[in-house]
PDB file of N, CA and C in Angstrom:
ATOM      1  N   UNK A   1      49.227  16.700  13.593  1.00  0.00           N
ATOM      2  CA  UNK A   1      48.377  15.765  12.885  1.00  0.00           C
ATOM      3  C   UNK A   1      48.703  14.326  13.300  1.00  0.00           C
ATOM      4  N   UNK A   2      49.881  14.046  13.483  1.00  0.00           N
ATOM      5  CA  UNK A   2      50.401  12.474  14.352  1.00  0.00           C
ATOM      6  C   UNK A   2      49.958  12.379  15.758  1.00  0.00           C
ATOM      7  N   UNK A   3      49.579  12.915  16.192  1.00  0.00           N
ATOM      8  CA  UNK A   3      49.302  13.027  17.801  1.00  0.00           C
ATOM      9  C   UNK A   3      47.862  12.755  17.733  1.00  0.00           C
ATOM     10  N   UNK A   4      47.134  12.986  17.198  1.00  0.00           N
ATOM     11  CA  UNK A   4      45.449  12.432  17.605  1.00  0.00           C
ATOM     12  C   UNK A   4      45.429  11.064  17.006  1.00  0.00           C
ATOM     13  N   UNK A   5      46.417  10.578  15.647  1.00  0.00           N
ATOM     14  CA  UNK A   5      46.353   9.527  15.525  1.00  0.00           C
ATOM     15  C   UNK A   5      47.129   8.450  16.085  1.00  0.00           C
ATOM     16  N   UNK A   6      47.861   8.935  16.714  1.00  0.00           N
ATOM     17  CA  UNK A   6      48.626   8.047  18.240  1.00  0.00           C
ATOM     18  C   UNK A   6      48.140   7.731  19.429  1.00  0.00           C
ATOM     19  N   UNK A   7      47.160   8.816  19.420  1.00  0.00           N
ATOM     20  CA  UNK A   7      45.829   8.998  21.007  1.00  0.00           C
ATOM     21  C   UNK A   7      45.060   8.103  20.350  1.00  0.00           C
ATOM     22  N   UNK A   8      44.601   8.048  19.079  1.00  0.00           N
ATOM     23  CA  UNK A   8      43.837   7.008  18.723  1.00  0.00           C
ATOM     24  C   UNK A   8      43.978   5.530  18.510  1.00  0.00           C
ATOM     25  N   UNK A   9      45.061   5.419  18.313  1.00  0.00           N
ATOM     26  CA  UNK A   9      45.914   4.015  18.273  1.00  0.00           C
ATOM     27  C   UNK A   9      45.824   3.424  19.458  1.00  0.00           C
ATOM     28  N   UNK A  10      46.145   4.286  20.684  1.00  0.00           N
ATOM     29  CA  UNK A  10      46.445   3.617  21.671  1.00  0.00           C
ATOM     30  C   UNK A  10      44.703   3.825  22.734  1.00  0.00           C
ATOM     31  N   UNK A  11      44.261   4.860  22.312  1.00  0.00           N
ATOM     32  CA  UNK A  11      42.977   4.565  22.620  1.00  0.00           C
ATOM     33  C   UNK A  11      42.589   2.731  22.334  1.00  0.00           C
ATOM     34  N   UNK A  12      42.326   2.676  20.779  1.00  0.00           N
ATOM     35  CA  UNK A  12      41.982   1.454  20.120  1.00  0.00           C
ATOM     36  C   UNK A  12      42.640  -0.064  20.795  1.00  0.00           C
ATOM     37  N   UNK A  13      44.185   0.152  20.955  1.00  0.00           N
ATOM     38  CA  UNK A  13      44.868  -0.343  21.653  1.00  0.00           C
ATOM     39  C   UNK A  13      44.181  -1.310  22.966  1.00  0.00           C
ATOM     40  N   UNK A  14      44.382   0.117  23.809  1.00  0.00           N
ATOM     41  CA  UNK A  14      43.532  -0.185  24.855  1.00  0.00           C
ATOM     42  C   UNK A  14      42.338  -1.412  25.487  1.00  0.00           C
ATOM     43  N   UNK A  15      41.429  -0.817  24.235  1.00  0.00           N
ATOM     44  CA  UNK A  15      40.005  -1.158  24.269  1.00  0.00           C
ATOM     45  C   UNK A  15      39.988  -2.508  23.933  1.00  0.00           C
ATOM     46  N   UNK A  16      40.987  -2.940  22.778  1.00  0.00           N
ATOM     47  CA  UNK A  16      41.026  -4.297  21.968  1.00  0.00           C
ATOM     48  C   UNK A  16      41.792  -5.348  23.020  1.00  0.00           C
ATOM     49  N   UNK A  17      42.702  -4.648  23.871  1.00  0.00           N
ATOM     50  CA  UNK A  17      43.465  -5.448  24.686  1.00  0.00           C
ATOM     51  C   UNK A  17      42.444  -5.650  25.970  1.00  0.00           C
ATOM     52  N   UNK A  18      41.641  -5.501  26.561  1.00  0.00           N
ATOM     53  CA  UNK A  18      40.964  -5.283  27.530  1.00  0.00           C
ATOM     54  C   UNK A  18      39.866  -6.256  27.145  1.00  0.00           C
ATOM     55  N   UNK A  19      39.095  -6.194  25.825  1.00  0.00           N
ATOM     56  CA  UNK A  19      38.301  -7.004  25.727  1.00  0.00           C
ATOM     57  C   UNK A  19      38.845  -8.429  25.444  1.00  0.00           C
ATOM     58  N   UNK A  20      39.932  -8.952  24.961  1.00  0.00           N
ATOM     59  CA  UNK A  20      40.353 -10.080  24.144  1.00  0.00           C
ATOM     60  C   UNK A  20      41.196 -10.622  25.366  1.00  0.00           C
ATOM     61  N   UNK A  21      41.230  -9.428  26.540  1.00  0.00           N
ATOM     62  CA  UNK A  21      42.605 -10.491  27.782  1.00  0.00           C
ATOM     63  C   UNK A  21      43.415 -10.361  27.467  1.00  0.00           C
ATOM     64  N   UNK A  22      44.210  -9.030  26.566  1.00  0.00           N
ATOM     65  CA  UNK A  22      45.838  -9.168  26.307  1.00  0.00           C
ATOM     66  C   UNK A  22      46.406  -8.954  27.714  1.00  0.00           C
ATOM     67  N   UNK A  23      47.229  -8.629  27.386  1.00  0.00           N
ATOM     68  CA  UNK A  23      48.401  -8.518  28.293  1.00  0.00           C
ATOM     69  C   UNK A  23      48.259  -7.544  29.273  1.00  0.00           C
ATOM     70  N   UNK A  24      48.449  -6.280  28.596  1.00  0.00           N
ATOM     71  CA  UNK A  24      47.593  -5.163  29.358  1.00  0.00           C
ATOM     72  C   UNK A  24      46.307  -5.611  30.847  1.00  0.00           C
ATOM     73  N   UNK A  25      45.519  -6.269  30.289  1.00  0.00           N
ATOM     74  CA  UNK A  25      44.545  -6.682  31.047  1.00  0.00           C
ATOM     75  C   UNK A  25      44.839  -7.557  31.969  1.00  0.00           C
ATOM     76  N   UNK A  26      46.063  -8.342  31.824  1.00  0.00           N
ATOM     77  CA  UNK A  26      47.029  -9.711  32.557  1.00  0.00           C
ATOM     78  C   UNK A  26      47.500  -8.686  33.934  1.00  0.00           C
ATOM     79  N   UNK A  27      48.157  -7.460  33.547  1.00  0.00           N
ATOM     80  CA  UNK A  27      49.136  -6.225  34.107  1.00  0.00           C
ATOM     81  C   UNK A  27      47.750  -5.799  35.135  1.00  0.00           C
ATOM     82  N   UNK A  28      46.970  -5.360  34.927  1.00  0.00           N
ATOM     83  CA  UNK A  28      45.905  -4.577  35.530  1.00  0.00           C
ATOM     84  C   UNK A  28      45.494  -5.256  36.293  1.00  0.00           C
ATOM     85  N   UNK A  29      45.155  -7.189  36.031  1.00  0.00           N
ATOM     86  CA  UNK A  29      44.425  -8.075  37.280  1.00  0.00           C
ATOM     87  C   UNK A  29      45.960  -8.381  38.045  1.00  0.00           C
ATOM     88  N   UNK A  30      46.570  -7.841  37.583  1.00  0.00           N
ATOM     89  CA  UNK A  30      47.682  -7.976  39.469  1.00  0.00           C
ATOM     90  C   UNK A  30      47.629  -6.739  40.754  1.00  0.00           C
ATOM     91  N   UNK A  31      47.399  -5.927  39.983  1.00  0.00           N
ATOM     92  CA  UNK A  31      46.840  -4.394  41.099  1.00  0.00           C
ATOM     93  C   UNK A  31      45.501  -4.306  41.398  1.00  0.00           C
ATOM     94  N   UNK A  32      44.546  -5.475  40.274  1.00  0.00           N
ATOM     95  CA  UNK A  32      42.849  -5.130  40.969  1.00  0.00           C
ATOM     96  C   UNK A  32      42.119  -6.269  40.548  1.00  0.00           C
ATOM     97  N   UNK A  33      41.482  -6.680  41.021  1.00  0.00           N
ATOM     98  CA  UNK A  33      40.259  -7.363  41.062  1.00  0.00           C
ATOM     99  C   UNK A  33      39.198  -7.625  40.244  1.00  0.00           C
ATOM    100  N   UNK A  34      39.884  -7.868  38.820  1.00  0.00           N
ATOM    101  CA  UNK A  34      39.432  -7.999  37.145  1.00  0.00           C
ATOM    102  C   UNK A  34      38.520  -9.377  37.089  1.00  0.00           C
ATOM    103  N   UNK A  35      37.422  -9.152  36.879  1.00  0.00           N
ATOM    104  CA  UNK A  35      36.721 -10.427  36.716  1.00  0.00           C
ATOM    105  C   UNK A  35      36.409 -10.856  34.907  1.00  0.00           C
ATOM    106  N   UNK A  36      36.227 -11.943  34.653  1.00  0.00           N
ATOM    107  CA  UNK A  36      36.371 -11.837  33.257  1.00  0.00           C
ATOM    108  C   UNK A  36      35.181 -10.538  32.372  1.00  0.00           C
ATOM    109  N   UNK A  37      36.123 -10.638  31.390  1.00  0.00           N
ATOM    110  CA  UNK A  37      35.153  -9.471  30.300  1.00  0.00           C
ATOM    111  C   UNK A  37      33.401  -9.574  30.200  1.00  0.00           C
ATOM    112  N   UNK A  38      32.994  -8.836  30.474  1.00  0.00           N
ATOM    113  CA  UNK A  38      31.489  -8.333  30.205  1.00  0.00           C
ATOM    114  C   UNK A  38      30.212  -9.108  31.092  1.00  0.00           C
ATOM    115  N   UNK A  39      31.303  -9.660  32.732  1.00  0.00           N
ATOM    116  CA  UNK A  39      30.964  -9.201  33.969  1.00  0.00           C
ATOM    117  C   UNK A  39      29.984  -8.203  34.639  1.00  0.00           C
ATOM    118  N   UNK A  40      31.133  -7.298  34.207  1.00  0.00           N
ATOM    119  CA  UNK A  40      30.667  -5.835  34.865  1.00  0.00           C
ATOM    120  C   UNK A  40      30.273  -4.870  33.744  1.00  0.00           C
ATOM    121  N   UNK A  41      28.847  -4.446  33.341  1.00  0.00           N
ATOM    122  CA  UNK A  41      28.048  -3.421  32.242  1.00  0.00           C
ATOM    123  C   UNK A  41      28.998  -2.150  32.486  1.00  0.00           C
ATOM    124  N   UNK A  42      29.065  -1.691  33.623  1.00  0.00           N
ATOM    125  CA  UNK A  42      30.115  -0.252  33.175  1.00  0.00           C
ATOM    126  C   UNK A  42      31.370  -0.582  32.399  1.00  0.00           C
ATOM    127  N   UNK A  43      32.055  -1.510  33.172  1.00  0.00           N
ATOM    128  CA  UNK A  43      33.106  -2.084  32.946  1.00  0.00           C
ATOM    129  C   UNK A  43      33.012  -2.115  31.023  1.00  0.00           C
ATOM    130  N   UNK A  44      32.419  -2.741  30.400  1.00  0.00           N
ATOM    131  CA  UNK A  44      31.873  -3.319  29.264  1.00  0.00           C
ATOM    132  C   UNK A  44      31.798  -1.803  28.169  1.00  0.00           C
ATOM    133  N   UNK A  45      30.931  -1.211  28.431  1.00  0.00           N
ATOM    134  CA  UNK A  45      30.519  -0.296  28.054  1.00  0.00           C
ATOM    135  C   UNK A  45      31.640   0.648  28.138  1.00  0.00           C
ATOM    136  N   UNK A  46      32.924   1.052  28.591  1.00  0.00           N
ATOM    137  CA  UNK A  46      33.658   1.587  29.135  1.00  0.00           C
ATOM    138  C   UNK A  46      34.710   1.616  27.663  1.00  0.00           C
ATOM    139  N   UNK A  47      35.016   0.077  27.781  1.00  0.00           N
ATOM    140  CA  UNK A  47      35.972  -0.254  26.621  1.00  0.00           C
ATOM    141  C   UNK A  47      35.131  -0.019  25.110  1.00  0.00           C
ATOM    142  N   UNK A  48      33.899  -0.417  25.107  1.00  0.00           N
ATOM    143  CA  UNK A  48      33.121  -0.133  23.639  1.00  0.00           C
ATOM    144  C   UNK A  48      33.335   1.189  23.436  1.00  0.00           C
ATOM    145  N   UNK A  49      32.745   2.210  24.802  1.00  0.00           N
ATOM    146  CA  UNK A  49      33.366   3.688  24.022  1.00  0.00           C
ATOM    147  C   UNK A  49      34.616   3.722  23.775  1.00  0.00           C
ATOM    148  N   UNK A  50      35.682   3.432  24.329  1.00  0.00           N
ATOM    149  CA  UNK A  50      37.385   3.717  24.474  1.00  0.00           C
ATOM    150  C   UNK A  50      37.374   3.213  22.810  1.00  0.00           C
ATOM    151  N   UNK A  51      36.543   2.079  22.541  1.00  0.00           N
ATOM    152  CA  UNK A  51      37.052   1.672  20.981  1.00  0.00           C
ATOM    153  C   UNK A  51      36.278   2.692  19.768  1.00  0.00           C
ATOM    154  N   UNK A  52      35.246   3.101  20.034  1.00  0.00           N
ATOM    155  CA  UNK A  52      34.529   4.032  19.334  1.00  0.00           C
ATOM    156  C   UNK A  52      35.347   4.909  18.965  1.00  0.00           C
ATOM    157  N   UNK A  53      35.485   5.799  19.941  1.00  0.00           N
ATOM    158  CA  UNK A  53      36.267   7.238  20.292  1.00  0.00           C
ATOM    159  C   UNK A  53      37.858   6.952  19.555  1.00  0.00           C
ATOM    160  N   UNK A  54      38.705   5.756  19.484  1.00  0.00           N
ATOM    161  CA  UNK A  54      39.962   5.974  19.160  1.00  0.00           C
ATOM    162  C   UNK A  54      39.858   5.599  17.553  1.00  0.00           C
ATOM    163  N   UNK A  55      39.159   5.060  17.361  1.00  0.00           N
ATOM    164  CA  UNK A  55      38.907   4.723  15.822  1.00  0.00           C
ATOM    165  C   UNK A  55      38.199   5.742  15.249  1.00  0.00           C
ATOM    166  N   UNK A  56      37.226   6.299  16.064  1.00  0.00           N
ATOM    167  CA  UNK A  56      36.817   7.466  15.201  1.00  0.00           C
ATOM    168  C   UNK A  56      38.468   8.939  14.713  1.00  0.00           C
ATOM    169  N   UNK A  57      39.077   8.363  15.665  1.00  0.00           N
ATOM    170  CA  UNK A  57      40.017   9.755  15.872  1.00  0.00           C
ATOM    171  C   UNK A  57      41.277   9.369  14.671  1.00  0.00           C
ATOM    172  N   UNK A  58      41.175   7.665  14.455  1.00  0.00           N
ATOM    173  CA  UNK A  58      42.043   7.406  13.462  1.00  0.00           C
ATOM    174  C   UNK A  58      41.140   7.733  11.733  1.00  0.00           C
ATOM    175  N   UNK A  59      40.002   7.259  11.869  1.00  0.00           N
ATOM    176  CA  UNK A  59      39.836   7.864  10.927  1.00  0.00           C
ATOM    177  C   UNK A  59      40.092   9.132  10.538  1.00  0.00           C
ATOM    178  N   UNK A  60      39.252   9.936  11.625  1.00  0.00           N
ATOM    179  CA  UNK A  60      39.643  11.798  11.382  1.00  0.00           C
ATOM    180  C   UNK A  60      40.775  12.031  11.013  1.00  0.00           C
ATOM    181  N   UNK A  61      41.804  11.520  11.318  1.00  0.00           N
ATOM    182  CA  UNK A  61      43.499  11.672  11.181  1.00  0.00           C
ATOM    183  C   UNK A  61      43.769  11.001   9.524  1.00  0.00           C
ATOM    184  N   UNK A  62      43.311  10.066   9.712  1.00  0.00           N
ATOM    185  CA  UNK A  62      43.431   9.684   8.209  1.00  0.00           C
ATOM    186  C   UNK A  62      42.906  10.782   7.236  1.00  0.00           C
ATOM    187  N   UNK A  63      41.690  10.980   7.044  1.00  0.00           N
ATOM    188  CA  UNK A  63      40.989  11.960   6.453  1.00  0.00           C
ATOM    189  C   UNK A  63      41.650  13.291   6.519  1.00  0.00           C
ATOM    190  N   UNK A  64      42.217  13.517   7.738  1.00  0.00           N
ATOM    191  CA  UNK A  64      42.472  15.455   6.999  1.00  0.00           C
ATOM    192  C   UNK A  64      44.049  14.647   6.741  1.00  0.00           C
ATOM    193  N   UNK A  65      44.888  13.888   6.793  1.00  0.00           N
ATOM    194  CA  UNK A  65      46.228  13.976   6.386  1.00  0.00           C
ATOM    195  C   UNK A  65      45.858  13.297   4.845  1.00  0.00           C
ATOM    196  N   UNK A  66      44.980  12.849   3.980  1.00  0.00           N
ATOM    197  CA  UNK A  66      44.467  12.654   2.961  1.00  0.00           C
ATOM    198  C   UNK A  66      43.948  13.707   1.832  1.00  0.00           C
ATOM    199  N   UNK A  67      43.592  14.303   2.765  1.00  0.00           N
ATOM    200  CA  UNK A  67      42.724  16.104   2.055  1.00  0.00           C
ATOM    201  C   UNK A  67      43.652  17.216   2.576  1.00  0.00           C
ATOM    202  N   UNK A  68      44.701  16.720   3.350  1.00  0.00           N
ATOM    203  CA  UNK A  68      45.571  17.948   3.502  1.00  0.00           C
ATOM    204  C   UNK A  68      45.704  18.803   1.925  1.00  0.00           C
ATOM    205  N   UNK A  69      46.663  17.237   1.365  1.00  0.00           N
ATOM    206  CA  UNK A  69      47.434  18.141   0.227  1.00  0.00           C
ATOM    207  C   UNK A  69      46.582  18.594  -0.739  1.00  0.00           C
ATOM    208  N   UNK A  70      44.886  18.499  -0.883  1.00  0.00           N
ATOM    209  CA  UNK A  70      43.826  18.637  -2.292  1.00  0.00           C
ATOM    210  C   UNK A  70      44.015  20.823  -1.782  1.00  0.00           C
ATOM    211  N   UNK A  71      43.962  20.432  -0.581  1.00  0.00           N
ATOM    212  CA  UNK A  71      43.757  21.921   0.449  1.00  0.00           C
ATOM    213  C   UNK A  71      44.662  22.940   0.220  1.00  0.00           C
ATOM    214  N   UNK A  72      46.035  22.456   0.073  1.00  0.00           N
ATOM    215  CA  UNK A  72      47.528  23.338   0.047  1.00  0.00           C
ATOM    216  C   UNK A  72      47.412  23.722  -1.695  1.00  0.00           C
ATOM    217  N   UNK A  73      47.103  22.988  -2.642  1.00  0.00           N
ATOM    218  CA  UNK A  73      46.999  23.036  -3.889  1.00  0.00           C
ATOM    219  C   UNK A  73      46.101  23.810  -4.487  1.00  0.00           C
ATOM    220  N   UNK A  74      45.489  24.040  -3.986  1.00  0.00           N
ATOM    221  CA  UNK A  74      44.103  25.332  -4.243  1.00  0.00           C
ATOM    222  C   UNK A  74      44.800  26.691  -4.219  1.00  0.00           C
ATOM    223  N   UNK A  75      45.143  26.742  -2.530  1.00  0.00           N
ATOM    224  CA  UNK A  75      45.650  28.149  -2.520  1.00  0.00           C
ATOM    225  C   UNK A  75      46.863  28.811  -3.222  1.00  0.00           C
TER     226      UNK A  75
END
């Protein structure tokens, strides 16, 4: 149950650092040829899903470790 919300963190991570120029993104324009944010439409579109997808996965993680215990208490 910690592991999709760690994939999601760092999904989110990712996506937030990429659009805003963290650091991450500082690391990446020394190996390639990074032009500023929303330049390039794939490029763009790339990080909006990466942020979709990891936040959706923190929610999900939130939600069943929330309704775990309503679940164990039944049976």
């Amino acid at each position: 149950m910690i592991r999709p919300f760690l994939f999601g963190l760092t999904l989110s991570y990712l996506a937030i650092d990429n659009i805003l120029d963290g650091p991450f993104r500082e690391f990446l324009a020394t190996y390639f040829d990074l032009k500023a944010f929303g330049t390039n439409t794939r490029e763009e579109y790339l990080y909006y899903l990466l942020l979709f997808l990891g936040l959706f996965q923190i929610i999900v993680s939130i939600k069943e470790a929330l309704s775990s215990p309503s679940l164990n208490e039944d049976e």
